[in-house]
C-alpha atoms as a PDB file:
ATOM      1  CA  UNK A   1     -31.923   8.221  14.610  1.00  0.00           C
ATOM      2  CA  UNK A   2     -29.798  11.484  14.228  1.00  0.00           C
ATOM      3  CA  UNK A   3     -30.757  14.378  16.925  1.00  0.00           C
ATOM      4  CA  UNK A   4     -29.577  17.520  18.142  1.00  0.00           C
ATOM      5  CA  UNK A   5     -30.515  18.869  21.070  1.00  0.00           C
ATOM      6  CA  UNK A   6     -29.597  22.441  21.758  1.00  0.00           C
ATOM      7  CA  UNK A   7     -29.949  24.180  25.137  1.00  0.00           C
ATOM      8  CA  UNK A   8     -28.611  27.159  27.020  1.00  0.00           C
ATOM      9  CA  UNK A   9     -29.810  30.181  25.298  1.00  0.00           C
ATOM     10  CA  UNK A  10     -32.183  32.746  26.930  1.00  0.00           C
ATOM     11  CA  UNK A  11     -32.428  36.770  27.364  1.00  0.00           C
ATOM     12  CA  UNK A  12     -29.732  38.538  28.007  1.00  0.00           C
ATOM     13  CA  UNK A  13     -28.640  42.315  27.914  1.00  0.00           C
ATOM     14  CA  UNK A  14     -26.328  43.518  25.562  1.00  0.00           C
ATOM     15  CA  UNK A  15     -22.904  42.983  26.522  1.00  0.00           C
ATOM     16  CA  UNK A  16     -23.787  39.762  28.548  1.00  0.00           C
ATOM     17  CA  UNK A  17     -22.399  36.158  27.931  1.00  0.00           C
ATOM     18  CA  UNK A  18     -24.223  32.749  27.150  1.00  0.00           C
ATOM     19  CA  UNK A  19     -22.816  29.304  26.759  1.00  0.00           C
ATOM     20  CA  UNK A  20     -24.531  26.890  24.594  1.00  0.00           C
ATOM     21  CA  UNK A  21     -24.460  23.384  24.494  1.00  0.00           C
ATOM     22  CA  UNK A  22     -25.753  20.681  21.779  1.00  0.00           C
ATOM     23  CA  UNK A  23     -25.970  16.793  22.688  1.00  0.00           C
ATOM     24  CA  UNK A  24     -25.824  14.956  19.079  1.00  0.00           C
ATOM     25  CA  UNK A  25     -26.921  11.516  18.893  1.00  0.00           C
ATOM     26  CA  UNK A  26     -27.014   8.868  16.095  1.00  0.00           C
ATOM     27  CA  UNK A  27     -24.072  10.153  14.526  1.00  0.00           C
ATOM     28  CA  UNK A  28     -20.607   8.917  14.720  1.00  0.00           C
ATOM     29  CA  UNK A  29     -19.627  12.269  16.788  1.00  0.00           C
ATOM     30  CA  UNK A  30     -15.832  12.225  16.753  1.00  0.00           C
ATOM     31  CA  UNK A  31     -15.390  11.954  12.945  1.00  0.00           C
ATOM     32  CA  UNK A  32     -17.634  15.024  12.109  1.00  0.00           C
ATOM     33  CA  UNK A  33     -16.686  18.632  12.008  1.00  0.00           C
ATOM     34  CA  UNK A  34     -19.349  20.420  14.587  1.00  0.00           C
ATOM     35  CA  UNK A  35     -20.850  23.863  14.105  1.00  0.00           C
ATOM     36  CA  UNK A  36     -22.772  26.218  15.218  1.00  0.00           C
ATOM     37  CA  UNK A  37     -25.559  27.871  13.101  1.00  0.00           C
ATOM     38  CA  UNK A  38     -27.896  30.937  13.283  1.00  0.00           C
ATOM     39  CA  UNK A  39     -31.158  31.967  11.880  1.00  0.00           C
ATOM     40  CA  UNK A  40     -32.879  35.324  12.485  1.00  0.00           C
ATOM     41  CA  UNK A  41     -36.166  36.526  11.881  1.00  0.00           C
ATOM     42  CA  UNK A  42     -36.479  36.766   8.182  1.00  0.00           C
ATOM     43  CA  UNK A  43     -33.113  35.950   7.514  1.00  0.00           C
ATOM     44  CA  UNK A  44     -31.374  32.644   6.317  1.00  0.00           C
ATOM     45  CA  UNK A  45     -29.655  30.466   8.592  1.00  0.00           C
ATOM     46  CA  UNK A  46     -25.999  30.991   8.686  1.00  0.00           C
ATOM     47  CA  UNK A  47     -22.685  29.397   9.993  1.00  0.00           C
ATOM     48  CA  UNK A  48     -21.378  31.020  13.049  1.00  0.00           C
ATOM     49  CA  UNK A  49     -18.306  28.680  13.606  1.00  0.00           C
ATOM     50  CA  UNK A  50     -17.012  25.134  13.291  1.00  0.00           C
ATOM     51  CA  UNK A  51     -14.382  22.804  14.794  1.00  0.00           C
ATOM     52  CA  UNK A  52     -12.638  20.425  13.384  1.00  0.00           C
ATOM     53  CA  UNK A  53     -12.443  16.538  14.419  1.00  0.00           C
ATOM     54  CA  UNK A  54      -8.911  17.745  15.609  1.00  0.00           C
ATOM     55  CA  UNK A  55      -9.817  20.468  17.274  1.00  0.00           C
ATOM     56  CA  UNK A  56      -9.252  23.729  14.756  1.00  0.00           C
ATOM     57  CA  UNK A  57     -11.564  26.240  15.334  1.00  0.00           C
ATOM     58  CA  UNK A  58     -13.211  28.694  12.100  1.00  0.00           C
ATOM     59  CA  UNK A  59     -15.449  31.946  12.645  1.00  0.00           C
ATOM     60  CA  UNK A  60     -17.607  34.136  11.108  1.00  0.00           C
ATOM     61  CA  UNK A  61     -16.176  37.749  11.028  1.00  0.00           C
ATOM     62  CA  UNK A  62     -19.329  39.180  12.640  1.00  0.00           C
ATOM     63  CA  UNK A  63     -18.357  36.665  15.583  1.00  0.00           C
ATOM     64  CA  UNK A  64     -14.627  36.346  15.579  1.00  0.00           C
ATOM     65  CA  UNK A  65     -12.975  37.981  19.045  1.00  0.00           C
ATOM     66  CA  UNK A  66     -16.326  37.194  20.904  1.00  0.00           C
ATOM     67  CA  UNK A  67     -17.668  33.657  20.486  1.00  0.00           C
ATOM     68  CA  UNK A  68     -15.709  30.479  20.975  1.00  0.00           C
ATOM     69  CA  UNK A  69     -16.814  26.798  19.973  1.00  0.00           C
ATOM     70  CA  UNK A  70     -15.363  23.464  21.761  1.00  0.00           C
ATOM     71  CA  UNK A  71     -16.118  20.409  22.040  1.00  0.00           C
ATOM     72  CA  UNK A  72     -15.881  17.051  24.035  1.00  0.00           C
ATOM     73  CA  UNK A  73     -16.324  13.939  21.943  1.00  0.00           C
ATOM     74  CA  UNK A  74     -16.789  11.499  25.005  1.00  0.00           C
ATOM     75  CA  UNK A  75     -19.947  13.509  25.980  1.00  0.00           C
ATOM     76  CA  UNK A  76     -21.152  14.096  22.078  1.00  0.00           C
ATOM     77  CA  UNK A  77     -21.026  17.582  22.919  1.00  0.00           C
ATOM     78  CA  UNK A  78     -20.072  20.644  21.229  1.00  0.00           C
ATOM     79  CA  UNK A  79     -20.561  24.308  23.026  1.00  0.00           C
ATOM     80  CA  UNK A  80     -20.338  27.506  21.793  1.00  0.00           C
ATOM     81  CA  UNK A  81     -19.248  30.691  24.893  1.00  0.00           C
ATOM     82  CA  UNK A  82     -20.636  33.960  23.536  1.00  0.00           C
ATOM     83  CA  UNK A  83     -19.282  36.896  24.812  1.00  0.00           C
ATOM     84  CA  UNK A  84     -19.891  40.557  24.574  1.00  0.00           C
ATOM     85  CA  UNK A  85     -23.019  40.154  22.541  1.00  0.00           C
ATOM     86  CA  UNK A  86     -25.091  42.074  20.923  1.00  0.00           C
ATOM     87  CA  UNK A  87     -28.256  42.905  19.838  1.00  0.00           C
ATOM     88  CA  UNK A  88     -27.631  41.904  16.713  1.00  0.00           C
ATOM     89  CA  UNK A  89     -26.704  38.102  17.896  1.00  0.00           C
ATOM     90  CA  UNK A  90     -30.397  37.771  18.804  1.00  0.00           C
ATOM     91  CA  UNK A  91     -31.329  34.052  17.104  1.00  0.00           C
ATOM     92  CA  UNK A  92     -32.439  30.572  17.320  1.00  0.00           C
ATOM     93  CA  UNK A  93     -29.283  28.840  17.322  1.00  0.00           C
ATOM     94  CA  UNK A  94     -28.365  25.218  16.092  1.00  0.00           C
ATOM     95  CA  UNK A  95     -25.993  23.035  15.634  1.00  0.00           C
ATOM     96  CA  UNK A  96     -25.267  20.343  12.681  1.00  0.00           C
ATOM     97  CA  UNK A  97     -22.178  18.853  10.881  1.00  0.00           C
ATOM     98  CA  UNK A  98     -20.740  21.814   8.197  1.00  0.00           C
ATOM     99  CA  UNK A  99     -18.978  20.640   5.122  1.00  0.00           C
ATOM    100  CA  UNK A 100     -18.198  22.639   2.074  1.00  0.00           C
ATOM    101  CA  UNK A 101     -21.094  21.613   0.677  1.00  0.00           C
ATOM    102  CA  UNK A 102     -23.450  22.777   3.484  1.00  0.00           C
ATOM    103  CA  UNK A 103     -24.578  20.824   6.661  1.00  0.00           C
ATOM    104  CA  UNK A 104     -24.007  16.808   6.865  1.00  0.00           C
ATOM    105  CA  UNK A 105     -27.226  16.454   8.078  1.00  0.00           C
ATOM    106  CA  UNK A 106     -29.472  18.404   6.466  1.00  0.00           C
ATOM    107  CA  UNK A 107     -33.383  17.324   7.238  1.00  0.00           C
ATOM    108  CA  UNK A 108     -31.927  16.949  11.331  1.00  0.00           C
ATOM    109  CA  UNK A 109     -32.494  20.149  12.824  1.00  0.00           C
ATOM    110  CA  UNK A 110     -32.893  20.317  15.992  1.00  0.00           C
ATOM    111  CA  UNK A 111     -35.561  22.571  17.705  1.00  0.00           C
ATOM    112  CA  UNK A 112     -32.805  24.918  18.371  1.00  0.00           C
ATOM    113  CA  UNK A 113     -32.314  27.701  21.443  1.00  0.00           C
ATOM    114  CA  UNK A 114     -33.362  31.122  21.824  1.00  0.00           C
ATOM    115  CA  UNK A 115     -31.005  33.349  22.140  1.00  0.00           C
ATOM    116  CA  UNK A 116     -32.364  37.272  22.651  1.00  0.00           C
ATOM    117  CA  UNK A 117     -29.918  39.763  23.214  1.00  0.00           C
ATOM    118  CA  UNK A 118     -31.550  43.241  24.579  1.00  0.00           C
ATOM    119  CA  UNK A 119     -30.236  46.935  24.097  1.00  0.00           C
END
């Protein structure tokens, strides 16, 4: 059974830093490219970033200087540090396997974290 489990968000002011962490299970972890995705109120869920099986890291431009996603394929774990956020960051936040073609596993969200980011 494929799950994500996403913790590690919460409120925090503007300007503030938050490290999130997602435990994936049922999947074969270390072959997958991991990323992070966001969805705002009334807005579509969007890639943040992604990191290779090897390790090469891709951002969105509205995060690039501030967020950084890793990963540790002996725990199944991928993180994502935000720094320097913003209100505009303010999310649920998930995590999945990106391809070109839009996330591996599509019907496997997780329940996601909270992130709120206050002015």
């Amino acid at each position: 059974q494929v799950q994500f489990v996403e913790s590690g968000g919460g409120l925090v002011q503007a300007g503030g830093s938050l490290r999130l962490s997602c435990i994936a299970s049922g999947i074969t972890f270390s072959i997958h490219t991991m990323g992070w995705y966001r969805q705002a109120p009334g807005k579509q869920r969007e890639l943040v970033a992604r990191i290779s099986r090897s390790g090469s890291t891709n951002y969105a431009e509205f995060v690039k200087g501030r967020f950084t996603i890793s990963r540790d394929n002996a725990a199944n774990t991928v993180y994502l540090q935000m720094n320097s956020l913003k209100p505009e960051d303010t999310a649920v936040y998930y995590c999945n396997a990106p391809t070109l073609s839009g996330p591996t596993y599509l019907g496997y969200w997780g329940q996601g974290t909270q992130v709120t980011v206050s002015s």
